[in-house]
PDB file of N, CA and C in Angstrom:
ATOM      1  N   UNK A   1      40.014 125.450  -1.549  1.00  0.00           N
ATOM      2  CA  UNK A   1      40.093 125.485  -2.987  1.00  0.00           C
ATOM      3  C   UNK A   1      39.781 124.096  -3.530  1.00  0.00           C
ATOM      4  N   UNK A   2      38.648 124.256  -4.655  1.00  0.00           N
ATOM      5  CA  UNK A   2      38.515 123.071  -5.188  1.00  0.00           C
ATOM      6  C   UNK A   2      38.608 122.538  -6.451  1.00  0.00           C
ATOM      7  N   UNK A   3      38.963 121.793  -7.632  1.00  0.00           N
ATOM      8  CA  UNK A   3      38.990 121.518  -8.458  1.00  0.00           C
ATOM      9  C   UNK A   3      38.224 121.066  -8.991  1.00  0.00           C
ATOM     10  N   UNK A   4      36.842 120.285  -8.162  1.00  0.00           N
ATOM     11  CA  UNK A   4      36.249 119.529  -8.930  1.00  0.00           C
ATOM     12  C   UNK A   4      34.661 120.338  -9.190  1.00  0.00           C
ATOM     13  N   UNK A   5      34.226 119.818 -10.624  1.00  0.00           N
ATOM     14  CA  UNK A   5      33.388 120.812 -11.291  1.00  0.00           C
ATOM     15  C   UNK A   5      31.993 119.848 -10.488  1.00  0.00           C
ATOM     16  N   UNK A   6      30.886 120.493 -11.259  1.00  0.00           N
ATOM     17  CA  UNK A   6      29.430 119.573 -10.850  1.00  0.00           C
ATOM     18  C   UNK A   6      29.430 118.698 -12.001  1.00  0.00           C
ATOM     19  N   UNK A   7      29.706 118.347 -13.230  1.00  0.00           N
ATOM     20  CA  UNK A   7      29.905 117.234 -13.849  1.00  0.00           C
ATOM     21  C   UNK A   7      30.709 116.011 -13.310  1.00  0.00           C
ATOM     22  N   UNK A   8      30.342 114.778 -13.440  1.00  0.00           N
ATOM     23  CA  UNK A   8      31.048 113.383 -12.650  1.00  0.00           C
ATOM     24  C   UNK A   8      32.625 113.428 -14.020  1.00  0.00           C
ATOM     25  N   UNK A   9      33.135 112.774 -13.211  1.00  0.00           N
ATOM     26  CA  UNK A   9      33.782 112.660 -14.010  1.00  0.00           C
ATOM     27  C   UNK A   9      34.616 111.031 -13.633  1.00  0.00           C
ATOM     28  N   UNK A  10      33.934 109.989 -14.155  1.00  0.00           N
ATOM     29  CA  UNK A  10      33.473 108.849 -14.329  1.00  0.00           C
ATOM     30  C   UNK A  10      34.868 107.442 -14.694  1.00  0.00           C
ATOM     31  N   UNK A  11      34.340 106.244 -13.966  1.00  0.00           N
ATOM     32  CA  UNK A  11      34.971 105.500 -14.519  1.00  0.00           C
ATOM     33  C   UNK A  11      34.494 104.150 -13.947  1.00  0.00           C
ATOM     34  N   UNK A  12      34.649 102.875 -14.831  1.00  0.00           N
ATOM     35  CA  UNK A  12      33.808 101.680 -14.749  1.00  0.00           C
ATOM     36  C   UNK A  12      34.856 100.862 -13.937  1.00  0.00           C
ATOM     37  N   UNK A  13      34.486  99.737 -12.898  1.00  0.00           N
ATOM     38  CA  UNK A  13      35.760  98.978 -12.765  1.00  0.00           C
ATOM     39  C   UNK A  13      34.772  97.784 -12.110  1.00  0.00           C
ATOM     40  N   UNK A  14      35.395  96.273 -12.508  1.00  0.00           N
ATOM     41  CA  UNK A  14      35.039  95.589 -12.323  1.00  0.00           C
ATOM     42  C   UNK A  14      35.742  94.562 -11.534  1.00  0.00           C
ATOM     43  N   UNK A  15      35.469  93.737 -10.753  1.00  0.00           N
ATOM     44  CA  UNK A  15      36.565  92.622  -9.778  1.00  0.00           C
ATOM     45  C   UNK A  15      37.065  93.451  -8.919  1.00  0.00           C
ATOM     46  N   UNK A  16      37.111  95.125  -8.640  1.00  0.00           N
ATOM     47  CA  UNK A  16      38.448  95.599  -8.334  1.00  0.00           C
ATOM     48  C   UNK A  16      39.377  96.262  -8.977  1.00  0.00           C
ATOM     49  N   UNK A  17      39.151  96.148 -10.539  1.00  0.00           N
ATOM     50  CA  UNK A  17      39.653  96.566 -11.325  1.00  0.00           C
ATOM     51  C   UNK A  17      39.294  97.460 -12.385  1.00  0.00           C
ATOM     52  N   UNK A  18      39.672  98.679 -12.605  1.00  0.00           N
ATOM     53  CA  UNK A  18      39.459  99.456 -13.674  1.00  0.00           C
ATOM     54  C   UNK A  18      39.306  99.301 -14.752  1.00  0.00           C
ATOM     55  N   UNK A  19      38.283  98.947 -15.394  1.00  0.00           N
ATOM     56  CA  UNK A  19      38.343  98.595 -16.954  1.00  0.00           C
ATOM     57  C   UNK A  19      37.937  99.540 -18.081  1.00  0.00           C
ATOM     58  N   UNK A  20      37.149 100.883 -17.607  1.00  0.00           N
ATOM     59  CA  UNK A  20      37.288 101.574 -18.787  1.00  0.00           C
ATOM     60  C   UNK A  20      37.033 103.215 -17.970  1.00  0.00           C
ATOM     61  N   UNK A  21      37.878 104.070 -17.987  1.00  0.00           N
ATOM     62  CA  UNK A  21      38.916 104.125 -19.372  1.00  0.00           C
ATOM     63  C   UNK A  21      39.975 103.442 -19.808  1.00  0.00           C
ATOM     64  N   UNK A  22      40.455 102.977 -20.560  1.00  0.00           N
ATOM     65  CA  UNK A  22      42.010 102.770 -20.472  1.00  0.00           C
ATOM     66  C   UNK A  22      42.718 103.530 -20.683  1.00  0.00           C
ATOM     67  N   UNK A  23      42.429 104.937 -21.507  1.00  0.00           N
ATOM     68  CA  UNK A  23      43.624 105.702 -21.574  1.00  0.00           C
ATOM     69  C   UNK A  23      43.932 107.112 -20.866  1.00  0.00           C
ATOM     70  N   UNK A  24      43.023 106.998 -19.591  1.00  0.00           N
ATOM     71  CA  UNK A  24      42.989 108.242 -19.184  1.00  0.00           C
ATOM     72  C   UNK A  24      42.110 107.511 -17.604  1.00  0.00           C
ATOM     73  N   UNK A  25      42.382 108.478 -16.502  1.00  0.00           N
ATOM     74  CA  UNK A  25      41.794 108.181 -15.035  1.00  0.00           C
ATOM     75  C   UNK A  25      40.357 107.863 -15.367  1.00  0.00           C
ATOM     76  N   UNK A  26      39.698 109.066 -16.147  1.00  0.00           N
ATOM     77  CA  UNK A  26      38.470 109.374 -16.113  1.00  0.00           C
ATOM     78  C   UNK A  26      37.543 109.480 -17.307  1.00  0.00           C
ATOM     79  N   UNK A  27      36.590 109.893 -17.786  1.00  0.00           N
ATOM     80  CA  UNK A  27      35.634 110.960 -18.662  1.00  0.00           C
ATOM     81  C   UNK A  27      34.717 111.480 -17.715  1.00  0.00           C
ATOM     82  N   UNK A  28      34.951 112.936 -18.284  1.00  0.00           N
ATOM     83  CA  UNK A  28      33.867 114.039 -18.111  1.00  0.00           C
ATOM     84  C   UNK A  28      32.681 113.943 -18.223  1.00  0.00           C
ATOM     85  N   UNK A  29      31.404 113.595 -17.383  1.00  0.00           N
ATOM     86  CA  UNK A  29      30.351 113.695 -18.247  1.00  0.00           C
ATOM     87  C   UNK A  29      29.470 114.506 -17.500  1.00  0.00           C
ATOM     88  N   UNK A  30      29.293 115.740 -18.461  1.00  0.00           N
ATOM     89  CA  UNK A  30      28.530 116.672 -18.038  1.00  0.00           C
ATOM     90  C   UNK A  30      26.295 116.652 -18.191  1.00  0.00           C
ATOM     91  N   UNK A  31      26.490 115.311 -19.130  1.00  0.00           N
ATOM     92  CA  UNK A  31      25.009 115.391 -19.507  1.00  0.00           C
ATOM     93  C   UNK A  31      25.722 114.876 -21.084  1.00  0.00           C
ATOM     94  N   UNK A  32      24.203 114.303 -20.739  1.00  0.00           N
ATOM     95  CA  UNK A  32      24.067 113.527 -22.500  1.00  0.00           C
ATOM     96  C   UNK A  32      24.893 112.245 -22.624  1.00  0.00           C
ATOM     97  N   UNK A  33      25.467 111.544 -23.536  1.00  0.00           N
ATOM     98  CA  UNK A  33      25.541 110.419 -24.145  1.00  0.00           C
ATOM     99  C   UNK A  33      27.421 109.887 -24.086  1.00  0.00           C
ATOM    100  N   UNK A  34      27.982 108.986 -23.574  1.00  0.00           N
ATOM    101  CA  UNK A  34      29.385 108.584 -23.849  1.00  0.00           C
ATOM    102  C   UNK A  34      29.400 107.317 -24.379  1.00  0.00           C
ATOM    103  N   UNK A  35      30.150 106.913 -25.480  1.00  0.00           N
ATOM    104  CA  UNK A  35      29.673 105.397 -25.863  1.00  0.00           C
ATOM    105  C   UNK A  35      31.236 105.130 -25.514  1.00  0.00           C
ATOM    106  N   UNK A  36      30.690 103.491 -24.306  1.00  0.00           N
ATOM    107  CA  UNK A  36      31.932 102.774 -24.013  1.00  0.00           C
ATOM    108  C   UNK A  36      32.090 101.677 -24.623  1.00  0.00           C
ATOM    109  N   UNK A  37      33.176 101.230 -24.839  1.00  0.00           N
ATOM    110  CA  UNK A  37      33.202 100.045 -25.707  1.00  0.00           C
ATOM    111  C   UNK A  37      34.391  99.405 -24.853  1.00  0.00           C
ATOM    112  N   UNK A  38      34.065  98.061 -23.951  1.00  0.00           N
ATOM    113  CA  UNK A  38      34.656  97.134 -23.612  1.00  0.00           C
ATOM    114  C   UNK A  38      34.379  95.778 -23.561  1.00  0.00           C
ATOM    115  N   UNK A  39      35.113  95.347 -24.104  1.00  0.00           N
ATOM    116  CA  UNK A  39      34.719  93.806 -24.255  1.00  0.00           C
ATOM    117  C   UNK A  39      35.224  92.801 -22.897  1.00  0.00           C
ATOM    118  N   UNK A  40      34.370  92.197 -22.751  1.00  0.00           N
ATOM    119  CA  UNK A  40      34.541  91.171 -21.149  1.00  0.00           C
ATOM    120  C   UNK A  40      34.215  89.747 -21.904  1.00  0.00           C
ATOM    121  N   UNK A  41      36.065  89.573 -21.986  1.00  0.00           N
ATOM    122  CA  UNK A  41      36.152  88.017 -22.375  1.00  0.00           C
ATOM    123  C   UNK A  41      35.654  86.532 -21.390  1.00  0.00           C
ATOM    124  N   UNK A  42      35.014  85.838 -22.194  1.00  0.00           N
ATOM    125  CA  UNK A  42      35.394  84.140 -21.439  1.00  0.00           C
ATOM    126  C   UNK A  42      34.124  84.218 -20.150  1.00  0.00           C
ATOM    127  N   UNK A  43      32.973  85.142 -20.821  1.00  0.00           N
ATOM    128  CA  UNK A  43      31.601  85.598 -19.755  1.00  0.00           C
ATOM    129  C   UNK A  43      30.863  83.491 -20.236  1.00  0.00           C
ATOM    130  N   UNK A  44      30.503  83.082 -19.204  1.00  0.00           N
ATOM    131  CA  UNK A  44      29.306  82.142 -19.812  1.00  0.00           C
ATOM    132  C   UNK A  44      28.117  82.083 -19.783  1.00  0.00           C
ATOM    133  N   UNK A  45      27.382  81.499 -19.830  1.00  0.00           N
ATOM    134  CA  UNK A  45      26.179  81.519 -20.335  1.00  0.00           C
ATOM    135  C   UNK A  45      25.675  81.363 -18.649  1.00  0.00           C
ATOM    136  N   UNK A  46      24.823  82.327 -18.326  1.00  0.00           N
ATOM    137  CA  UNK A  46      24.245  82.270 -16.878  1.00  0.00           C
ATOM    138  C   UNK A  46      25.012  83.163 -16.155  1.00  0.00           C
ATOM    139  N   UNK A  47      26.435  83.127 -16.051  1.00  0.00           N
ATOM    140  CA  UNK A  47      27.128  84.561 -15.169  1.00  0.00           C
ATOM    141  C   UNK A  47      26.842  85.454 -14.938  1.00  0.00           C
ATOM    142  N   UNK A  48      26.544  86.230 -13.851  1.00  0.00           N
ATOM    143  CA  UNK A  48      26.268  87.451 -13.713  1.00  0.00           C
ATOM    144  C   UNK A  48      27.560  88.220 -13.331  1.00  0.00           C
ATOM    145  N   UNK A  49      27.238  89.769 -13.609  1.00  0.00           N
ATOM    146  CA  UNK A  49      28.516  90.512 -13.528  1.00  0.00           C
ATOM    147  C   UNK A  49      27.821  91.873 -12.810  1.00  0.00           C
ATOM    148  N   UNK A  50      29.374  92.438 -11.823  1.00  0.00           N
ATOM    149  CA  UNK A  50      28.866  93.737 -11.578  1.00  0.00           C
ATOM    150  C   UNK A  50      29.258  95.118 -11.905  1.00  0.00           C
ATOM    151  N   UNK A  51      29.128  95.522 -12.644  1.00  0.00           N
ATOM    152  CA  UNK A  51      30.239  96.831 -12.974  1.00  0.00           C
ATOM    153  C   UNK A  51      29.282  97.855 -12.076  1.00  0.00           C
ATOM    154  N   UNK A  52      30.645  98.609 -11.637  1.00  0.00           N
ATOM    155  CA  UNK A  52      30.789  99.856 -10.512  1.00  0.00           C
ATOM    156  C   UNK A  52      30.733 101.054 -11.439  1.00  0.00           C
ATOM    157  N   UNK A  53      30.227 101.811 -11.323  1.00  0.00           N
ATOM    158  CA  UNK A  53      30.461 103.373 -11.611  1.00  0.00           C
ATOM    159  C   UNK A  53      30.820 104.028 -10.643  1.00  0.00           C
ATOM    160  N   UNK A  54      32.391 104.483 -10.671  1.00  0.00           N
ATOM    161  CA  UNK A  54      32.931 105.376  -9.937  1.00  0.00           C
ATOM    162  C   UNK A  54      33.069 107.107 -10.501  1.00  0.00           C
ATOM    163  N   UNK A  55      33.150 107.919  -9.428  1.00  0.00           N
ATOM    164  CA  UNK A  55      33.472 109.364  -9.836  1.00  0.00           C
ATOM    165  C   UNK A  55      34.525 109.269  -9.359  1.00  0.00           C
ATOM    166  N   UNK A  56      35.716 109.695 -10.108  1.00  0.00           N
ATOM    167  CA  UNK A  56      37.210 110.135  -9.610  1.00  0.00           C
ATOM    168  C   UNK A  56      37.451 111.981  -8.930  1.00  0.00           C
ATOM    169  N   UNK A  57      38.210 111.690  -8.141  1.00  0.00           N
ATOM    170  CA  UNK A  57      38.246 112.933  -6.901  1.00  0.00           C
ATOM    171  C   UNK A  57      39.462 113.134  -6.756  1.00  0.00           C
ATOM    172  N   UNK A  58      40.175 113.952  -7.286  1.00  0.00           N
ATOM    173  CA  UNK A  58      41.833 114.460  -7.037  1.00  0.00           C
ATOM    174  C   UNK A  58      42.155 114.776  -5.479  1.00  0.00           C
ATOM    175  N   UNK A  59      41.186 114.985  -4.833  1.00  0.00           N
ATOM    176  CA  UNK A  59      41.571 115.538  -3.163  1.00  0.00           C
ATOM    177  C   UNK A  59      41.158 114.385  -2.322  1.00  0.00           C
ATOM    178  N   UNK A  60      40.063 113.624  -2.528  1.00  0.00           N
ATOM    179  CA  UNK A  60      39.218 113.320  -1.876  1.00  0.00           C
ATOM    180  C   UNK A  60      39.231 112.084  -2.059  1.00  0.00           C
ATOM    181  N   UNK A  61      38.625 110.544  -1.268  1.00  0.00           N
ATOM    182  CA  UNK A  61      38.605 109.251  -2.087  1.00  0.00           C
ATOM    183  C   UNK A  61      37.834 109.524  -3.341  1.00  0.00           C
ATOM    184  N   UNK A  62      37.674 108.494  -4.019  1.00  0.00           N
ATOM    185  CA  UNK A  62      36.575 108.381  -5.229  1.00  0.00           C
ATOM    186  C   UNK A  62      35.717 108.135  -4.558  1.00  0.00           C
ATOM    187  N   UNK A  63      34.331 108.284  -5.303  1.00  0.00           N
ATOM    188  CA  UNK A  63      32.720 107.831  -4.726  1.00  0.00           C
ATOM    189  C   UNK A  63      32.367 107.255  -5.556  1.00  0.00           C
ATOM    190  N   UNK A  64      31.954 105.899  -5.199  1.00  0.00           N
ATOM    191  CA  UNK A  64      31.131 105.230  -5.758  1.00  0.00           C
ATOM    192  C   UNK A  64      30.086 105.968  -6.141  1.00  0.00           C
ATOM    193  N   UNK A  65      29.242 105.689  -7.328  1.00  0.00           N
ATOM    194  CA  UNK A  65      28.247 105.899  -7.734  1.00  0.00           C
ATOM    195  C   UNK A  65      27.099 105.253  -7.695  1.00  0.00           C
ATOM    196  N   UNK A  66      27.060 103.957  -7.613  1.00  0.00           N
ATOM    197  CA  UNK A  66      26.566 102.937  -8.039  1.00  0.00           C
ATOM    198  C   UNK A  66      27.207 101.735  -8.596  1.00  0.00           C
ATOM    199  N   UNK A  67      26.270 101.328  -9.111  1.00  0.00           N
ATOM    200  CA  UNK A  67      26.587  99.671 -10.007  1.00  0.00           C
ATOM    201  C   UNK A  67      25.280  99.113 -11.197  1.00  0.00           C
ATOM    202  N   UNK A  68      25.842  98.258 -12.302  1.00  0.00           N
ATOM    203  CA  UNK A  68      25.090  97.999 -12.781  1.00  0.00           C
ATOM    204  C   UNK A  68      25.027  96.487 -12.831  1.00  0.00           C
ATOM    205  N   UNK A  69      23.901  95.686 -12.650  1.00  0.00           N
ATOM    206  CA  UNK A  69      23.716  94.547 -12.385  1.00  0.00           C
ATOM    207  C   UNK A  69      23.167  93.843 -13.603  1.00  0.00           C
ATOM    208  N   UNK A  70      24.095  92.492 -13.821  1.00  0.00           N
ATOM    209  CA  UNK A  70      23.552  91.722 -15.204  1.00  0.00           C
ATOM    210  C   UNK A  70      23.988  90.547 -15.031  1.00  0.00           C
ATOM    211  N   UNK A  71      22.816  89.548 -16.041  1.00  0.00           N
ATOM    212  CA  UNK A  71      23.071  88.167 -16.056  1.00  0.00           C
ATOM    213  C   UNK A  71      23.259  88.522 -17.782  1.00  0.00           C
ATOM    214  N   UNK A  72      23.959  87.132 -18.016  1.00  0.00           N
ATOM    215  CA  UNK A  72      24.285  86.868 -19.462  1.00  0.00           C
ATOM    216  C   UNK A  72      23.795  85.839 -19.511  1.00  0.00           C
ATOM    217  N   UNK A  73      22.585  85.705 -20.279  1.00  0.00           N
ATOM    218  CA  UNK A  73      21.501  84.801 -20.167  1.00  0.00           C
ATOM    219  C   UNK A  73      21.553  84.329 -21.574  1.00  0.00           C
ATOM    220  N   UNK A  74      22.838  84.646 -22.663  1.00  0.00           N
ATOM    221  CA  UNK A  74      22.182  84.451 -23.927  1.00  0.00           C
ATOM    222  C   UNK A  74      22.893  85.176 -24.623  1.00  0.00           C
ATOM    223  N   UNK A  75      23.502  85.444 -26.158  1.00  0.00           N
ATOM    224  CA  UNK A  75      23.334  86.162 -27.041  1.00  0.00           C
ATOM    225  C   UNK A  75      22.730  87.035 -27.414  1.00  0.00           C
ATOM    226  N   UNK A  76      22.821  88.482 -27.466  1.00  0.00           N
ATOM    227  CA  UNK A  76      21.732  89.342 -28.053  1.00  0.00           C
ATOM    228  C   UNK A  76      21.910  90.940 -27.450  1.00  0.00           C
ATOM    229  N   UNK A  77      20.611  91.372 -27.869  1.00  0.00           N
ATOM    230  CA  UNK A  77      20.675  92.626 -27.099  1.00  0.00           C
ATOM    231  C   UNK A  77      20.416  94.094 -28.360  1.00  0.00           C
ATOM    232  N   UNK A  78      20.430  95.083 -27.824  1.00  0.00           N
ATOM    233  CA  UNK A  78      20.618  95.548 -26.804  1.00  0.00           C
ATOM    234  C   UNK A  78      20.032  95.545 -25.939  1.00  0.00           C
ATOM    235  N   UNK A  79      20.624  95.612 -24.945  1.00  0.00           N
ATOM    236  CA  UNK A  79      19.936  95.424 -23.291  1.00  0.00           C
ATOM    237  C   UNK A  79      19.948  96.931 -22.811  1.00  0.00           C
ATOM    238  N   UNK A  80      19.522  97.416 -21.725  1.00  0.00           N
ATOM    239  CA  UNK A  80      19.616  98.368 -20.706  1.00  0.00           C
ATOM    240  C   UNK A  80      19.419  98.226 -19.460  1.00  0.00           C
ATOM    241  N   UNK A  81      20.497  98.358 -18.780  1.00  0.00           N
ATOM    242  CA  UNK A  81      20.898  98.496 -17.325  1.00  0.00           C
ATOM    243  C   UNK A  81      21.090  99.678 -16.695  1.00  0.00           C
ATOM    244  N   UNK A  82      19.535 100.281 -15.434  1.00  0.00           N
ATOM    245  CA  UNK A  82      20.009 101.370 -14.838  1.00  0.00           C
ATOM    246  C   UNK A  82      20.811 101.211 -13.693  1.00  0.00           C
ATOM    247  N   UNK A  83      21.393 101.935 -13.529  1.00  0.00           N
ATOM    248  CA  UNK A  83      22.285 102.137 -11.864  1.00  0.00           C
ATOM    249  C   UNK A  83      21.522 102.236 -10.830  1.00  0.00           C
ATOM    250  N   UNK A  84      21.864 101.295  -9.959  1.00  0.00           N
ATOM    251  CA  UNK A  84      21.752 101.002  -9.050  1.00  0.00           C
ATOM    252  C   UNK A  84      21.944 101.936  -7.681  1.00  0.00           C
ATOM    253  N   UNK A  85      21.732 103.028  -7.526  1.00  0.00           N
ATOM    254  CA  UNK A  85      22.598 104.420  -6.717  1.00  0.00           C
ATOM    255  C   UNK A  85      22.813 104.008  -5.350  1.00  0.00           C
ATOM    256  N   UNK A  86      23.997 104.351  -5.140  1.00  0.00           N
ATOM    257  CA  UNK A  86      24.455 104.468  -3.959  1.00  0.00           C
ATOM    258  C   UNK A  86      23.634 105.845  -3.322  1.00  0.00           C
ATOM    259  N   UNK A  87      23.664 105.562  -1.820  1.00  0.00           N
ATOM    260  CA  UNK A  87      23.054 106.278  -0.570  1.00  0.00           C
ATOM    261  C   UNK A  87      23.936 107.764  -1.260  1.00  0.00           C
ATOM    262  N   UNK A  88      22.526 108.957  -1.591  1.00  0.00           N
ATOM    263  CA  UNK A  88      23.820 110.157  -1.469  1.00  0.00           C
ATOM    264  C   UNK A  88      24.007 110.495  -3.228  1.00  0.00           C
ATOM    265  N   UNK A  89      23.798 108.930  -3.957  1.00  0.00           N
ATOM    266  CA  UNK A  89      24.517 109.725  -4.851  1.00  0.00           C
ATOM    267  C   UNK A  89      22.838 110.221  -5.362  1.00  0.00           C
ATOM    268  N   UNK A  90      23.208 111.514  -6.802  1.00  0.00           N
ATOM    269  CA  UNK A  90      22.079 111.805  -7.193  1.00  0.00           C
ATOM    270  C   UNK A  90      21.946 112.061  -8.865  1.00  0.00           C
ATOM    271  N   UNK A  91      22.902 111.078  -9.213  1.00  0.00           N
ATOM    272  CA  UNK A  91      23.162 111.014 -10.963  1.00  0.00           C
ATOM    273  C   UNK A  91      22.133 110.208 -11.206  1.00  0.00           C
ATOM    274  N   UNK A  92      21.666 110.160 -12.386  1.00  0.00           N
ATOM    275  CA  UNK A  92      21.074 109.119 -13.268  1.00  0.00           C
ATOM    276  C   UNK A  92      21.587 108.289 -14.708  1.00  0.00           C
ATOM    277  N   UNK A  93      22.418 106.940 -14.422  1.00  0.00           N
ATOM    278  CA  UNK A  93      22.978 106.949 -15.529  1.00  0.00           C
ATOM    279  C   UNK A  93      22.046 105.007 -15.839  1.00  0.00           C
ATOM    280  N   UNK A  94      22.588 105.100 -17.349  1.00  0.00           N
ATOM    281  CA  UNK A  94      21.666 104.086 -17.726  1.00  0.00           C
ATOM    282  C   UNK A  94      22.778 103.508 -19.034  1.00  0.00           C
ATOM    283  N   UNK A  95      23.170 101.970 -18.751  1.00  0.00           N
ATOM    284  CA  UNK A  95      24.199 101.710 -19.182  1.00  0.00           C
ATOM    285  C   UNK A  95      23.085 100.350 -20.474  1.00  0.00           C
ATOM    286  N   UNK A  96      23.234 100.728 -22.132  1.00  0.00           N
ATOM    287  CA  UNK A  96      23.063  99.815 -23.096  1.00  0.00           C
ATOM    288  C   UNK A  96      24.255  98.848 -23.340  1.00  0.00           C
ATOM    289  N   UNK A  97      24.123  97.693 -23.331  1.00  0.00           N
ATOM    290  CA  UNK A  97      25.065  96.608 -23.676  1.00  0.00           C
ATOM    291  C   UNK A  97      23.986  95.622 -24.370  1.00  0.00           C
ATOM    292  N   UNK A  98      24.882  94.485 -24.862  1.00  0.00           N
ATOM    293  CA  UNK A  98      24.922  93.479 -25.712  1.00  0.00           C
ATOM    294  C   UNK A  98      25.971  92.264 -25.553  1.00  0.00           C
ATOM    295  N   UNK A  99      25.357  91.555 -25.584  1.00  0.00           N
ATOM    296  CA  UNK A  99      26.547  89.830 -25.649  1.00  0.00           C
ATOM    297  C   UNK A  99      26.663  89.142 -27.250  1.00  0.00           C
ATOM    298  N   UNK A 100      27.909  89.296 -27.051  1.00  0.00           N
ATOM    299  CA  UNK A 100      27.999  88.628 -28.855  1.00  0.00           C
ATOM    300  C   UNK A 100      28.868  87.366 -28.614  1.00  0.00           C
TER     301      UNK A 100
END
């Protein structure tokens, strides 16, 4: 018996650490569009960062999904960052950000 549907059902974490959602394990995403809004304080100018896309799994570990890879080269944007897929996985997600 299984619980989990064919939609991911998603979550960002960075360092090790979970940073979005905050108010819930996960989001559902079955197709189409989720706008995240997290702010990543005290970034400098040249840093690069990696955020993880995980799928959460009630039975099972989580699976990585991927990752999205960025330098903060500057002020500006919007930018677009695709994922990076892990071996296996077979989502396509494509993450818009901005540095203010």
């Amino acid at each position: 018996m299984s619980d989990e549907s064919d939609a991911d059902e998603v979550f960002l974490m960075l360092n090790k650490n979970k940073i979005w959602p905050t108010d819930s394990k996960y989001i559902g995403m079955a197709g189409g569009e989720e706008v995240v809004n997290v702010d990543l304080l005290e970034l400098e100018e040249g840093a690069s960062l990696e955020l993880e896309l995980w799928d959460y799994d009630t039975w099972t570990p989580n699976d990585k999904l991927g990752s999205f890879k960025m330098v903060i080269d500057g002020r500006g944007g919007p930018f677009t960052s695709d994922l990076m897929k892990e071996k296996g996985s077979g989502a396509k997600y494509s993450l818009e950000w901005e540095v203010h």
